[in-house]
Protein backbone atom coordinates (compact mmCIF):
# COMPACT_ATOMS: atom_id res chain seq x y z
CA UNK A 1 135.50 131.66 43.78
CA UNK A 2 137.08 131.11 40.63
CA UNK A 3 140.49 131.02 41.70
CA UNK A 4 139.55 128.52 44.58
CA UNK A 5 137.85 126.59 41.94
CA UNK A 6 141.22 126.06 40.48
CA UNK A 7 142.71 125.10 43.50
CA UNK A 8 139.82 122.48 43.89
CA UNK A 9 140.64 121.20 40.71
CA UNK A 10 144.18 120.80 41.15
CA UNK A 11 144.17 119.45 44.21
CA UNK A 12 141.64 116.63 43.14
CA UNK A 13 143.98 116.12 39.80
CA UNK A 14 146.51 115.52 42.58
CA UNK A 15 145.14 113.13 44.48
CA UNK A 16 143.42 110.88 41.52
CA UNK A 17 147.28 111.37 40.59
CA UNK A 18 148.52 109.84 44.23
CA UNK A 19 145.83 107.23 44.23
CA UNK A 20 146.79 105.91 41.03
CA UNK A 21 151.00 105.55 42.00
CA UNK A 22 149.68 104.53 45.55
CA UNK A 23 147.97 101.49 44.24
CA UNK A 24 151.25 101.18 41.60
CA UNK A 25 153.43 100.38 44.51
CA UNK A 26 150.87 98.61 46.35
CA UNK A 27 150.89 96.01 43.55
CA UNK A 28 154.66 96.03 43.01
CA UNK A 29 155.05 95.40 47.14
CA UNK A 30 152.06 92.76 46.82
CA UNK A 31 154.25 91.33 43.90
CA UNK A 32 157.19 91.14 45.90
CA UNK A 33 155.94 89.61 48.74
CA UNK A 34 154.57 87.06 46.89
CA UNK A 35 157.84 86.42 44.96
CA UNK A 36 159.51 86.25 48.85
CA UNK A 37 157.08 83.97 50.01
CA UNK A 38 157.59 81.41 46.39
CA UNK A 39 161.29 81.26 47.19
CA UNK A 40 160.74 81.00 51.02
CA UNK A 41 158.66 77.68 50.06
CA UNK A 42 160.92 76.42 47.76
CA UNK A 43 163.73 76.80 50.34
CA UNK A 44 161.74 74.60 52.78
CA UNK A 45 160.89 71.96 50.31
CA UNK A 46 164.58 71.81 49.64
CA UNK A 47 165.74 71.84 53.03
CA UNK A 48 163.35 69.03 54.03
CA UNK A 49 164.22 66.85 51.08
CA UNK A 50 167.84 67.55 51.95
CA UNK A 51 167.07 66.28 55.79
CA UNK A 52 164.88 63.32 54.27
CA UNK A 53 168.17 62.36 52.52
CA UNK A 54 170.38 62.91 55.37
CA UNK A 55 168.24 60.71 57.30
CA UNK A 56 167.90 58.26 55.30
CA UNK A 57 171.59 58.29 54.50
CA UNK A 58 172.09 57.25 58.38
CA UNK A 59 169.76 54.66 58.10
CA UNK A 60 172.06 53.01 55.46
CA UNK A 61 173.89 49.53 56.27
CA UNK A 62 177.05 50.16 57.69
CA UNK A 63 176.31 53.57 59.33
CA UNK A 64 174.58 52.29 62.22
CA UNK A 65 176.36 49.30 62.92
CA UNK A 66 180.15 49.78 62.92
CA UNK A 67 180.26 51.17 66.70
CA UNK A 68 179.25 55.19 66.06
CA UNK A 69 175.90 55.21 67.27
CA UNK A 70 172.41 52.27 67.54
CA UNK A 71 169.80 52.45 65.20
CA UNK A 72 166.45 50.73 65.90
CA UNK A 73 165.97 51.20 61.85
CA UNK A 74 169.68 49.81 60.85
CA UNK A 75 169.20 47.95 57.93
CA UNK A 76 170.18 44.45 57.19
CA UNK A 77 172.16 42.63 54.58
CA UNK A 78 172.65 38.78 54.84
CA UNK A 79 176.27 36.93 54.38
CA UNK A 80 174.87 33.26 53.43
CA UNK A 81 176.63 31.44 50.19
CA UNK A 82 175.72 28.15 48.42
CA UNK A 83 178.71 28.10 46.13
CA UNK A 84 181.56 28.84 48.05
CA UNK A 85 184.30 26.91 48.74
CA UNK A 86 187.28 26.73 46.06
CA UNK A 87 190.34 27.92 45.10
CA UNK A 88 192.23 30.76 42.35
CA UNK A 89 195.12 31.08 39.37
CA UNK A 90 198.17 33.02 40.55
CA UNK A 91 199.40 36.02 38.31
CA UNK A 92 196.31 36.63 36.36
CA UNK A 93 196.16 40.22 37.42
CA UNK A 94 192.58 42.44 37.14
CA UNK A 95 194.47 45.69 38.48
CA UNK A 96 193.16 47.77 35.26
CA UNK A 97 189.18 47.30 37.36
CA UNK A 98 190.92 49.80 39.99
CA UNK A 99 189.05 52.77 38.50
CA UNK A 100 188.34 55.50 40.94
CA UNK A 101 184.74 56.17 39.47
CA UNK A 102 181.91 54.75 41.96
CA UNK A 103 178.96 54.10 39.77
CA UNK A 104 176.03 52.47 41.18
CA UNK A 105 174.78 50.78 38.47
CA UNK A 106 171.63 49.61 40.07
CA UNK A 107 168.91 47.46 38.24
CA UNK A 108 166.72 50.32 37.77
CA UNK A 109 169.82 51.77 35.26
CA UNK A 110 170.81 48.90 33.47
CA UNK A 111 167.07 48.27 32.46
CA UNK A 112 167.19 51.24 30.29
CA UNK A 113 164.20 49.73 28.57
CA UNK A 114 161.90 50.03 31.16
CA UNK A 115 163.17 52.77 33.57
CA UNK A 116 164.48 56.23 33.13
CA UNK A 117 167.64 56.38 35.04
CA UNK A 118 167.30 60.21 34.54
CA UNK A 119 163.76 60.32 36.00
CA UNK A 120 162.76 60.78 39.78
CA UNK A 121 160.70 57.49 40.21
CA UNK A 122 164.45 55.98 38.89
CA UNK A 123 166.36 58.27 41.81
CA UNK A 124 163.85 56.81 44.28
CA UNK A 125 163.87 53.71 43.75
CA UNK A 126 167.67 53.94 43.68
CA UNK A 127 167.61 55.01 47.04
CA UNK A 128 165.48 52.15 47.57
CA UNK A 129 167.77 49.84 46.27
CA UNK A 130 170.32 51.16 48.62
CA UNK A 131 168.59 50.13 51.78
CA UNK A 132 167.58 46.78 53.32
CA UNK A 133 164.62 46.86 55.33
CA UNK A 134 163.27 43.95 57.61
CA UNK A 135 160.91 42.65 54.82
CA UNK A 136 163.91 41.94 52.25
CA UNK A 137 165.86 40.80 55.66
CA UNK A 138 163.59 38.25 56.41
CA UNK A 139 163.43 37.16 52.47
CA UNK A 140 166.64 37.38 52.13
CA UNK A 141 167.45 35.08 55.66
CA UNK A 142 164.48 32.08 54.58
CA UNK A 143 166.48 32.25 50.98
CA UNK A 144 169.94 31.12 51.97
CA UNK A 145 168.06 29.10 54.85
CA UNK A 146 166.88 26.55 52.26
CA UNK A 147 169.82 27.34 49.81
CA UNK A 148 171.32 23.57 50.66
CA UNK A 149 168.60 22.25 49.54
CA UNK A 150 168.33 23.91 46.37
CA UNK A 151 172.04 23.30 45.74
CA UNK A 152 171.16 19.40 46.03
CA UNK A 153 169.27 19.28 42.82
CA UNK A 154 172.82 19.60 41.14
CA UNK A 155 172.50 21.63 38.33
CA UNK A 156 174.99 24.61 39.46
CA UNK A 157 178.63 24.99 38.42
CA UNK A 158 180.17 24.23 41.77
CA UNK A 159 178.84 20.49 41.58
CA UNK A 160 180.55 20.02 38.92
CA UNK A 161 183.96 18.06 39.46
CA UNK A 162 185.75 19.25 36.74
CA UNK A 163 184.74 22.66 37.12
CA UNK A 164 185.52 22.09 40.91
CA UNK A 165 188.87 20.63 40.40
CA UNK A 166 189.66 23.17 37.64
CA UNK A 167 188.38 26.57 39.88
CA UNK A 168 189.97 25.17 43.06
CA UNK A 169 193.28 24.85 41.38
CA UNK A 170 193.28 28.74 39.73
CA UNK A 171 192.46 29.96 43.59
CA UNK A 172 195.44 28.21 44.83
CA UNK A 173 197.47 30.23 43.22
CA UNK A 174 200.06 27.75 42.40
CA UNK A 175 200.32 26.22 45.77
CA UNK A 176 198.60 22.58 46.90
CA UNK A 177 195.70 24.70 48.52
CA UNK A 178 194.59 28.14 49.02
CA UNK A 179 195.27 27.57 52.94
CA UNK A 180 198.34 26.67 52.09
CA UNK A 181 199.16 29.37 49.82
CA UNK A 182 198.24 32.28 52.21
CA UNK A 183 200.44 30.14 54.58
CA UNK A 184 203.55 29.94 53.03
CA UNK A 185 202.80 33.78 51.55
CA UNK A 186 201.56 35.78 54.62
CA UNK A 187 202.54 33.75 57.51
CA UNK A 188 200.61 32.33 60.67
CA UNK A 189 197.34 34.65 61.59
CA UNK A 190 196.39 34.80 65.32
CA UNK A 191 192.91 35.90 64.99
CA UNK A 192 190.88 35.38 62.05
CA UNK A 193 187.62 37.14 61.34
CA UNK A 194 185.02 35.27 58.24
CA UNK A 195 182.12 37.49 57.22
CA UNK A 196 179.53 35.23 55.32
CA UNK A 197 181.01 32.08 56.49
CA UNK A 198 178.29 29.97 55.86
CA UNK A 199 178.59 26.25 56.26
CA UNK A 200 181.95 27.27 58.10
CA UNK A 201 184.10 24.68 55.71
CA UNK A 202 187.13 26.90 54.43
CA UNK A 203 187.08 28.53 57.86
CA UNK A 204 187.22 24.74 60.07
CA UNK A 205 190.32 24.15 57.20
CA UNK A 206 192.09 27.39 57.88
CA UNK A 207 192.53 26.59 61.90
CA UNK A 208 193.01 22.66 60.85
CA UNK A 209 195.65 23.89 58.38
CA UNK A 210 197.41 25.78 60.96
CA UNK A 211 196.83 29.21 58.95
CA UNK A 212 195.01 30.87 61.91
CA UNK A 213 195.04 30.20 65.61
CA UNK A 214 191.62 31.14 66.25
CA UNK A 215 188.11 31.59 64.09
CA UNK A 216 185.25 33.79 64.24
CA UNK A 217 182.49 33.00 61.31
CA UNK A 218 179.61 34.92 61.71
CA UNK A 219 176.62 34.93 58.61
CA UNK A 220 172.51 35.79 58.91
CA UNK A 221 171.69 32.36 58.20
CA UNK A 222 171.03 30.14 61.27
CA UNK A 223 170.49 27.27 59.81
CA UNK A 224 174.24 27.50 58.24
CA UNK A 225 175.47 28.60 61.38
CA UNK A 226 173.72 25.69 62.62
CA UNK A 227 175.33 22.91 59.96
CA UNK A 228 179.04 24.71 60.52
CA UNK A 229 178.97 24.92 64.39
CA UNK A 230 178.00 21.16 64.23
CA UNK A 231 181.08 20.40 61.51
CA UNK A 232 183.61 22.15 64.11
CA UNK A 233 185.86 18.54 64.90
CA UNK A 234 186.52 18.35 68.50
CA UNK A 235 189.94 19.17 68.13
CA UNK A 236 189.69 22.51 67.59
CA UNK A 237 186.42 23.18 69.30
CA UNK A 238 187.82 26.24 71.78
CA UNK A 239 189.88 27.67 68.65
CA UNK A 240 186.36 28.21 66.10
CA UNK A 241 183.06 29.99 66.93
CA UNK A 242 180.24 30.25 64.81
CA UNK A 243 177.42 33.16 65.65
CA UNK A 244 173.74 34.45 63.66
CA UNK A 245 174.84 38.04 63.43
CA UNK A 246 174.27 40.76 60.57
CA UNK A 247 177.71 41.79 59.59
CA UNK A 248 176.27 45.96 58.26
CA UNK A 249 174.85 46.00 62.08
CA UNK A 250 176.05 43.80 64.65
CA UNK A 251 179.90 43.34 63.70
CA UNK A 252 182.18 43.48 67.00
CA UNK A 253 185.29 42.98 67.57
CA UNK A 254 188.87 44.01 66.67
CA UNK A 255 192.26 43.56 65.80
CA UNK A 256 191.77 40.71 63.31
CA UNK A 257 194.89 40.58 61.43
CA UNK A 258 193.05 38.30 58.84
CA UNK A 259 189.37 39.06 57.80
CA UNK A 260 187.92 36.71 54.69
CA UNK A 261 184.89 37.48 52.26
CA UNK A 262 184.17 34.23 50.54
CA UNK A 263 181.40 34.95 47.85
CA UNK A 264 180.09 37.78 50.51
CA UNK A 265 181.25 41.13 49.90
CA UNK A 266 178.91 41.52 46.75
CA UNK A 267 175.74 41.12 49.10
CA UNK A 268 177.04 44.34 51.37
CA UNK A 269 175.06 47.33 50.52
CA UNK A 270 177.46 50.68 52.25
CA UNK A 271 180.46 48.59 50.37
CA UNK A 272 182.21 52.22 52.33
CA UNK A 273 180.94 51.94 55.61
CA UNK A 274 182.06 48.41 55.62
CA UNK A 275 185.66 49.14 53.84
CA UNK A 276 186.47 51.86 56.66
CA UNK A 277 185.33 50.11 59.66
CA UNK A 278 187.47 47.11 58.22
CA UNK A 279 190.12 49.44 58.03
CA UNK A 280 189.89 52.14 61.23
CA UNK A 281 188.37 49.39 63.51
CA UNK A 282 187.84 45.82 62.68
CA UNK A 283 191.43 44.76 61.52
CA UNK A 284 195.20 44.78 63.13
CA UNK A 285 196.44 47.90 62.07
CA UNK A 286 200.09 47.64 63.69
CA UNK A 287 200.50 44.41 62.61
CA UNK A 288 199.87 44.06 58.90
CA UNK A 289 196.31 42.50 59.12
CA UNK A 290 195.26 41.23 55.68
CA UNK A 291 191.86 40.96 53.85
CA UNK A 292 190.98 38.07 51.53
CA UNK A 293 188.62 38.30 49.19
CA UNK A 294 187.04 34.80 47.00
CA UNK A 295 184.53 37.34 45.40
CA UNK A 296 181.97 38.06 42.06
CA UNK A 297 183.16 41.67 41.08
CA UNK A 298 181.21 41.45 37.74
CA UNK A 299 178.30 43.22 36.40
CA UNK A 300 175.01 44.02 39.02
CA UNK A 301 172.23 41.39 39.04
CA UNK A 302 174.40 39.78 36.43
CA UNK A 303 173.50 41.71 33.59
CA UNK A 304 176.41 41.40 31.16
CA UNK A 305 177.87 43.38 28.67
CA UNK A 306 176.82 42.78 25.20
CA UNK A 307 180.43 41.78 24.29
CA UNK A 308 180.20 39.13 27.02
CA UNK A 309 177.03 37.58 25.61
CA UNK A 310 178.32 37.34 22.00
CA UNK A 311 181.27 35.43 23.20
CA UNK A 312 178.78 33.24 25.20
CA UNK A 313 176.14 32.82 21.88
CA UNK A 314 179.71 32.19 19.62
CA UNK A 315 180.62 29.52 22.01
CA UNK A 316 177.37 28.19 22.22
CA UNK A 317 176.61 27.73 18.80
CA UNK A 318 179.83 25.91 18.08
CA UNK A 319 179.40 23.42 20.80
CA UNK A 320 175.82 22.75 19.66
CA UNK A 321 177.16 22.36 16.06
CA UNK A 322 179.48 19.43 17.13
CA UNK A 323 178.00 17.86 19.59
CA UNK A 324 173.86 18.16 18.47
CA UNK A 325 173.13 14.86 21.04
CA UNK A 326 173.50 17.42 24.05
CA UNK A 327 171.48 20.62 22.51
CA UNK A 328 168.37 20.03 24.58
CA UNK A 329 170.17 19.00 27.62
CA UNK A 330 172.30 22.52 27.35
CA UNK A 331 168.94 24.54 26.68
CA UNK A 332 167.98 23.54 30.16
CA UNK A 333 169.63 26.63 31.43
CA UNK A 334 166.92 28.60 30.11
CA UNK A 335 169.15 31.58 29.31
CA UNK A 336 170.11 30.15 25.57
CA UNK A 337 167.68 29.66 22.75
CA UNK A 338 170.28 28.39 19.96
CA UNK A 339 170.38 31.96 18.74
CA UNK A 340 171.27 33.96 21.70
CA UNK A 341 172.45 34.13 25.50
CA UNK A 342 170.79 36.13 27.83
CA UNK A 343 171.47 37.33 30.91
CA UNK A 344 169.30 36.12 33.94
CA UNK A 345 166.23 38.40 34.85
CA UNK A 346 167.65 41.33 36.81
CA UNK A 347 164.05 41.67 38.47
CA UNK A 348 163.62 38.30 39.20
CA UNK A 349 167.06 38.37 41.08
CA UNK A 350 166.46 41.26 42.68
CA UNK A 351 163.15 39.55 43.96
CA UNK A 352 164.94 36.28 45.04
CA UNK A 353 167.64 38.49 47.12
CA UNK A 354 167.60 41.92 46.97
CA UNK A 355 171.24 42.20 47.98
CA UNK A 356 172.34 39.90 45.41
CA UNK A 357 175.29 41.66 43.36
CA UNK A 358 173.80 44.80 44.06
CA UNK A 359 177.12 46.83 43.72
CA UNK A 360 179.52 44.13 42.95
CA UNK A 361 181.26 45.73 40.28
CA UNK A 362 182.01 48.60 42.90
CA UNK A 363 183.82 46.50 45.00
CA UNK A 364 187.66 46.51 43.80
CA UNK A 365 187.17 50.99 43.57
CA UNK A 366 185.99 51.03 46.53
CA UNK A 367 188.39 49.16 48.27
CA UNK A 368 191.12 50.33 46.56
CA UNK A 369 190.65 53.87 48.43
CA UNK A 370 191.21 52.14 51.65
CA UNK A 371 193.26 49.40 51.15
CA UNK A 372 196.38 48.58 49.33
CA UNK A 373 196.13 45.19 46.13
CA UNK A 374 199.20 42.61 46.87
CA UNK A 375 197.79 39.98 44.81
CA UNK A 376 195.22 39.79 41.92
CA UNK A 377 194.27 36.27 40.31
CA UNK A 378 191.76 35.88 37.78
CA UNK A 379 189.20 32.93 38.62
CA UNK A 380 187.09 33.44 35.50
CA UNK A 381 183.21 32.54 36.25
CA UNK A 382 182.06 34.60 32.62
CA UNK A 383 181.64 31.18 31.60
CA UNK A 384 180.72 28.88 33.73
CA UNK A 385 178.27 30.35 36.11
CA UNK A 386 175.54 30.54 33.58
CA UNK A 387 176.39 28.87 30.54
CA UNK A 388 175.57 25.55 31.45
CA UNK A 389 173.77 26.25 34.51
CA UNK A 390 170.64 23.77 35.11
CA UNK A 391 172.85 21.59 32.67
CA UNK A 392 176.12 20.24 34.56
CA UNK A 393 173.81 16.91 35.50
CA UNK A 394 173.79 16.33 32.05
CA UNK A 395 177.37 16.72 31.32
CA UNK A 396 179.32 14.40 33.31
CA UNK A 397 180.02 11.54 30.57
CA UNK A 398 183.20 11.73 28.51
CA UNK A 399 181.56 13.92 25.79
CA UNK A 400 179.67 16.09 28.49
CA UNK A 401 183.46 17.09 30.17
CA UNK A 402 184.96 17.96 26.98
CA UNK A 403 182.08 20.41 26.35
CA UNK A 404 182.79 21.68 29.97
CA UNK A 405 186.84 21.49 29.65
CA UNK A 406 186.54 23.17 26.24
CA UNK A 407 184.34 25.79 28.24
CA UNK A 408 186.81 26.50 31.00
CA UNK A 409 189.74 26.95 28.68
CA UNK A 410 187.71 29.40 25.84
CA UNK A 411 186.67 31.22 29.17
CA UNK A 412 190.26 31.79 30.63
CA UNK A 413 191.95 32.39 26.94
CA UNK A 414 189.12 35.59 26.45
CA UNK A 415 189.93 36.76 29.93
CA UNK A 416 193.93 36.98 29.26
CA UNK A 417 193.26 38.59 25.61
CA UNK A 418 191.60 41.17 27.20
CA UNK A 419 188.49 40.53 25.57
CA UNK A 420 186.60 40.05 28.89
CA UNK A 421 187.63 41.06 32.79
CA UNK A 422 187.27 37.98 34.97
CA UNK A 423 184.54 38.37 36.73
CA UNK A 424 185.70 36.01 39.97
CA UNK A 425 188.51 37.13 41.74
CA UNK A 426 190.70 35.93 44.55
CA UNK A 427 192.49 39.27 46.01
CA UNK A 428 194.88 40.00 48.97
CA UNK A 429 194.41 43.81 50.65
CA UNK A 430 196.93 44.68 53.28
CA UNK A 431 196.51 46.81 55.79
CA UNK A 432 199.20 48.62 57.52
CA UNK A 433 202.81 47.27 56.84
CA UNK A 434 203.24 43.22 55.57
């Protein structure tokens, strides 16, 4: 009895023994399974956020439209312009913008103040800011629908005549006209392409001009598709056409051995989608098609470097000192206090038109990797976009064009010291073999 006693004993000290590493590895399993199933989640979180973005990166402007495949969600961006007819300065060359970094520098960055651009409310509404839905479509459509009218009041640069005179003369790049100067440079065109063509005049001059035997202007706008159609002179009636059609969707077409952007191209959201259907579909490649660019290639929503500004406030307050009649009729702009120039409200331009400069100073690196520069001309713009904006009515005496002469020239001497990059251009890209 004893001995079985001991047995009893042992055999219980065994199993209180078993129990105990039993429920040891019942905890570590339970521990590991729960560890699985953590990571399994946090896969699936990351492989639906990573679909989310694919999806929404096909839903960009520029990846449903170009031909590869119809999207009932393709987004929209608008090609309508108030100011943009003129003409550029040969030999001012910008080629030192041609840096290969793409930075979106969207408004949510550049208003440090306000937004983290580190933060994940600043990543989505990046995204945000990448894509045009219907609602910013239709905004952006009744905007440039009642542009003329704005553009009436005449308080913008390009009513200006001096400023006219002086702007069309740098993008004629030493010739009477640009017309003439792509002309005599690049020869005849047989089929010419405009994307934001607006009220279709620089596109009626280029078939007038002999430039290009036929036109196709096409721009979101119908009422400017309206006003050019009905400018066409009878004349050359079966050479230009005029449609309403969203260049980042509905763009058809090919073999265009000349495309023009004339104040456009910084209103296209997928600036690549747009640059490689240019290049692999839209343009004459065997026959050294070219793309002209009148463009803004300067800072998003306008929001200039500090460097910029202080040239503007130096300016400012030495024009003010000599000529004190005109201070309250320059302080119209709104933008300049006597003590400082500031940029225009990046929020309240994104709210006007939401594609508004939103990646203009991607444009030229962008292009560059698909396209090859032939000619560069500074057209300036620093200046006299904003300076005097809201003003010009009140500067067209003989005092009031010496302020705006004096403006022109201390914008155009900063530009070629290197102290600011133009931020107008007139370019030339060619495409296969000139």
């Amino acid at each position: 009895m004893a001995r079985l006693s001991k047995l009893e004993m042992r055999f219980k000290k065994h199993s209180a023994v078993s129990s105990a590493t039993t429920m040891r590895l019942c905890l570590c399993i339970t521990f590991v399974l729960i560890v699985y199933e953590y990571h399994l989640i946090r896969s699936s979180i990351l492989h639906r956020d990573e679909m989310e973005a694919r999806s929404n990166a096909d839903e960009l402007p520029g990846l449903a439209i170009f031909g590869d495949k119809e999207s009932s969600t393709a987004t929209i961006t608008q090609f309508t312009r108030g100011a943009r007819r003129g003409a550029p300065l040969v030999g001012q060359n910008n080629g030192e913008q041609k840096n290969k970094s793409l930075q979106y520098s969207s408004i949510d960055t550049i208003n440090s103040k306000s937004t983290s651009s580190t933060g994940s409310g600043s990543a989505l509404q990046l995204k945000e800011d990448n894509i045009m839905n219907d609602e910013k479509a239709k905004r952006i459509a009744e905007k440039w629908d009642k542009a003329r009218d704005t553009f009436a009041k005449g308080g913008a640069w390009h009513q200006h005549p001096l400023v006219v005179s002086t702007y069309k003369q740098r993008l004629a790049a030493g010739s009477e006209s640009l017309v003439k100067h792509l002309l005599q440079t690049y020869g005849k065109r047989r089929k010419c392409l405009s994307i934001g063509c607006g009220d279709g005049g620089i596109e009626i001059e280029m078939v007038l001009g002999g430039l290009c035997e036929s036109m196709k202007g096409i721009d979101l706008s119908p009422a400017r598709i309206a006003l050019a159609t009905a400018n066409i002179p009878n004349a050359i009636k079966d050479k230009v056409e005029f449609r309403v059609e969203n260049a980042e969707k509905d763009i058809n077409g090919q073999d265009y051995d000349l495309v023009l952007f004339t104040h456009s191209f910084h209103h296209i959201f997928d600036l690549e989608s747009m640059a490689k259907a240019l290049r692999d579909r839209i343009m004459d490649r065997e026959n050294g098609g070219i793309l002209v660019l009148e463009e803004y290639v300067g800072p998003v929503r306008w929001q200039f470097p500090k460097e910029h500004l202080d040239l503007m406030t130096d300016f400012l307050k030495d024009v003010e000192k000599e000529f004190p009649s005109y201070v309250k009729a320059i302080r119209q702009n709104g933008l300049w206090d006597g003590q400082h120039f500031v940029p225009p409200n990046a929020d309240a331009v994104k709210k006007d038109d939401p594609s508004e400069t939103v990646r203009s100073n991607e444009i030229i690196p962008v292009l560059s990797d698909y396209f090859t520069l032939v000619e560069d001309v500074a057209l300036g713009g620093n200046f006299f976009q904003w300076i005097f904006h809201n003003a010009y009515n009140s500067l067209q005496d003989e005092n009031g064009n010496k302020i705006v002469e004096r403006m022109l020239k201390s914008e155009m001497e900063a530009i070629k010291m290197g102290k600011m990059k133009s931020d107008y251009v007139f370019q030339v890209w060619k495409h296969g073999e000139l």
